[in-house]
Structure formats: C-alpha cells, structure tokens
Protein backbone atom coordinates (compact mmCIF):
# COMPACT_ATOMS: atom_id res chain seq x y z
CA UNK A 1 0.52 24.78 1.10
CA UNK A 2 3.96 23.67 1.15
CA UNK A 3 5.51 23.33 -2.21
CA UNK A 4 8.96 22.10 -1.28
CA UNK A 5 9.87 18.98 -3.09
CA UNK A 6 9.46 15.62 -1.84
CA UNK A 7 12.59 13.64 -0.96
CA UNK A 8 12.50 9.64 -1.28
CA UNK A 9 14.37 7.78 1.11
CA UNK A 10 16.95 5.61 -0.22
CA UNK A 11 16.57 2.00 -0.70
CA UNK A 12 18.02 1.19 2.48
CA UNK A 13 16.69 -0.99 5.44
CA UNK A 14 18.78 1.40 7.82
CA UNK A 15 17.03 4.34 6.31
CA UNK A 16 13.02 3.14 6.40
CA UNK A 17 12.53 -0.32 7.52
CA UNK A 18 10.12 -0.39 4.93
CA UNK A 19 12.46 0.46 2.03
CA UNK A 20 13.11 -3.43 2.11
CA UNK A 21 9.67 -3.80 0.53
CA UNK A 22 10.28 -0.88 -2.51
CA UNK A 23 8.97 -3.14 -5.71
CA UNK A 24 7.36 -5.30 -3.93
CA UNK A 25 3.86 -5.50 -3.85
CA UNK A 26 2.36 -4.40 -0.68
CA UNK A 27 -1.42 -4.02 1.68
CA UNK A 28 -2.00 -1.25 3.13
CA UNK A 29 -4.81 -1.82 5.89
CA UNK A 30 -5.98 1.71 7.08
CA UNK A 31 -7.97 2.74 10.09
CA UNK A 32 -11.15 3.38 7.76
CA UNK A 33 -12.72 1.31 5.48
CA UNK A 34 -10.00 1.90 2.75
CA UNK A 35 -7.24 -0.62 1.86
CA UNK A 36 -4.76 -0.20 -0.70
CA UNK A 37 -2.75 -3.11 -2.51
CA UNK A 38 0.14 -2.66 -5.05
CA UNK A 39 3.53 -2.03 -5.67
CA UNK A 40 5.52 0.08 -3.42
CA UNK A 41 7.28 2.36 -5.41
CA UNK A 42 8.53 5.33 -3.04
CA UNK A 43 8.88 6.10 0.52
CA UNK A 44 8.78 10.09 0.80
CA UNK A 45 8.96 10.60 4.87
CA UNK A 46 5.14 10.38 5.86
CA UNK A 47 3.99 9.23 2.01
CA UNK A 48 4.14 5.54 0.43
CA UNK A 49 3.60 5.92 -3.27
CA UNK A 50 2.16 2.97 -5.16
CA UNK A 51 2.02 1.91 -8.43
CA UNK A 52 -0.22 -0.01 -10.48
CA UNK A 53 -2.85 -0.03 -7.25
CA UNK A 54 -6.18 -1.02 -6.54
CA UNK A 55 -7.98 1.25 -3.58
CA UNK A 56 -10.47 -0.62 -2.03
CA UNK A 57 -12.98 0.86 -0.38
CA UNK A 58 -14.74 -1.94 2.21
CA UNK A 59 -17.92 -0.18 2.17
CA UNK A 60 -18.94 -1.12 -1.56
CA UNK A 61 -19.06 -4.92 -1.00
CA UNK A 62 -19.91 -7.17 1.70
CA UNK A 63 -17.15 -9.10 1.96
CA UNK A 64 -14.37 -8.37 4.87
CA UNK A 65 -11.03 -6.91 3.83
CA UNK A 66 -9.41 -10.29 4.85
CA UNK A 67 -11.42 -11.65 2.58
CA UNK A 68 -10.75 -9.28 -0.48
CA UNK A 69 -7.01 -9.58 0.72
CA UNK A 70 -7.15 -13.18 0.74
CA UNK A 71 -8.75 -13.49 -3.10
CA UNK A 72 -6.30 -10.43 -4.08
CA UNK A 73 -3.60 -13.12 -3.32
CA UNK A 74 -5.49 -15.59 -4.98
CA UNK A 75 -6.30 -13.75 -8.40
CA UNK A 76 -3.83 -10.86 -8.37
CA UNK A 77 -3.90 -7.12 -7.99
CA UNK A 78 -7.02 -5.26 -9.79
CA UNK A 79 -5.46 -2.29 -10.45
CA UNK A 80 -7.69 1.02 -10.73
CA UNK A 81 -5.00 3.49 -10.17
CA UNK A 82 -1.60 3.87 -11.96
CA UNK A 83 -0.49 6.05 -8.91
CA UNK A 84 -1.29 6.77 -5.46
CA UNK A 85 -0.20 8.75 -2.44
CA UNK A 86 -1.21 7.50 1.11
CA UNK A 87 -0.70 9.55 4.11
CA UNK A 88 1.39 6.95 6.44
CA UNK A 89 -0.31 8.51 9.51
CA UNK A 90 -3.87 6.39 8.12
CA UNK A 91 -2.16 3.15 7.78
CA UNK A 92 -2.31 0.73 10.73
CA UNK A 93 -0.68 -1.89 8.87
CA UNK A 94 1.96 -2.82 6.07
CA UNK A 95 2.35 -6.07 4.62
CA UNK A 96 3.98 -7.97 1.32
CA UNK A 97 0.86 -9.58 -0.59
CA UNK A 98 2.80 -12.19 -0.79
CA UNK A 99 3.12 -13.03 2.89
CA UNK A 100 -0.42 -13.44 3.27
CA UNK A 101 -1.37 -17.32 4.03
CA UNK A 102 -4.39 -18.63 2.10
C-alpha cells in the first residue's frame, strides 16, 4: 500500500475541469448501482472527496436513480456520510445538483 500523501489539485479550471465545481454540490452516477450526491470538496488525481454526502445505493429502493436524483433536487441532500472518497475510475458521470431539470 502506498502511503505517499495525497495532493489536491488547485482550484483551477486549467488544472481539473472539474475544479470549477469544488463547493458545489455535485451527482456522482457510477457504473453500479451506487450514486453519490454532495459537496465536492477535493479533487486528489483519481479521488473526488465529498462532504456532507448521501451514498445511495439503487438496490435498496425501487425507485430509479433519476428518480432519487430528481426528489434529491426537490428536498435536498440526505446526508449519511460527513466524508467520502470515490475512485474516479467508477464514475460515468459528474453533474451540479443544481443543473438537474425537474
């Protein structure tokens, strides 16, 4: 295991084109069944840290993640983590919560 320390990029479009979005609150739609919604707080090369987050996992309700997207920007973010770590390599897509139409 590699215990080097983790470098953030800097809060620059040029750097990460997602460092526009640091504070903002974010989806991440993965290639599973797992999404994850809240505020992205770091960019550490293949890591997006969020803060104040709510992992969904799909599975656990029968609704569609559109749909638990969709009343997330209705009702606001459920957070059940104060932190998380994703692996960017799982995410298929990034968006602001706040782009999504309703």
């Amino acid at each position: 295991m590699n215990s080097a320390p983790l470098h953030p990029v800097e809060a620059s479009p040029q750097a990460d084109p997602l460092a526009a979005w640091l504070a903002r609150v974010v989806i991440l739609d993965t290639m599973g069944p797992f999404i994850y919604i809240g505020t992205l707080s770091e960019i550490h090369g293949h890591v997006l840290i969020l803060t104040a987050a709510d992992v969904h996992d799909s599975t656990d309700s029968s609704s569609t993640k559109e749909f638990y997207i969709a009343r997330t920007r209705e009702l606001g973010v459920h957070s059940n983590r104060d932190i998380v770590a994703v692996q960017r390599q799982h995410v298929v897509s990034i968006s602001p919560l706040d782009a999504v139409q309703i």
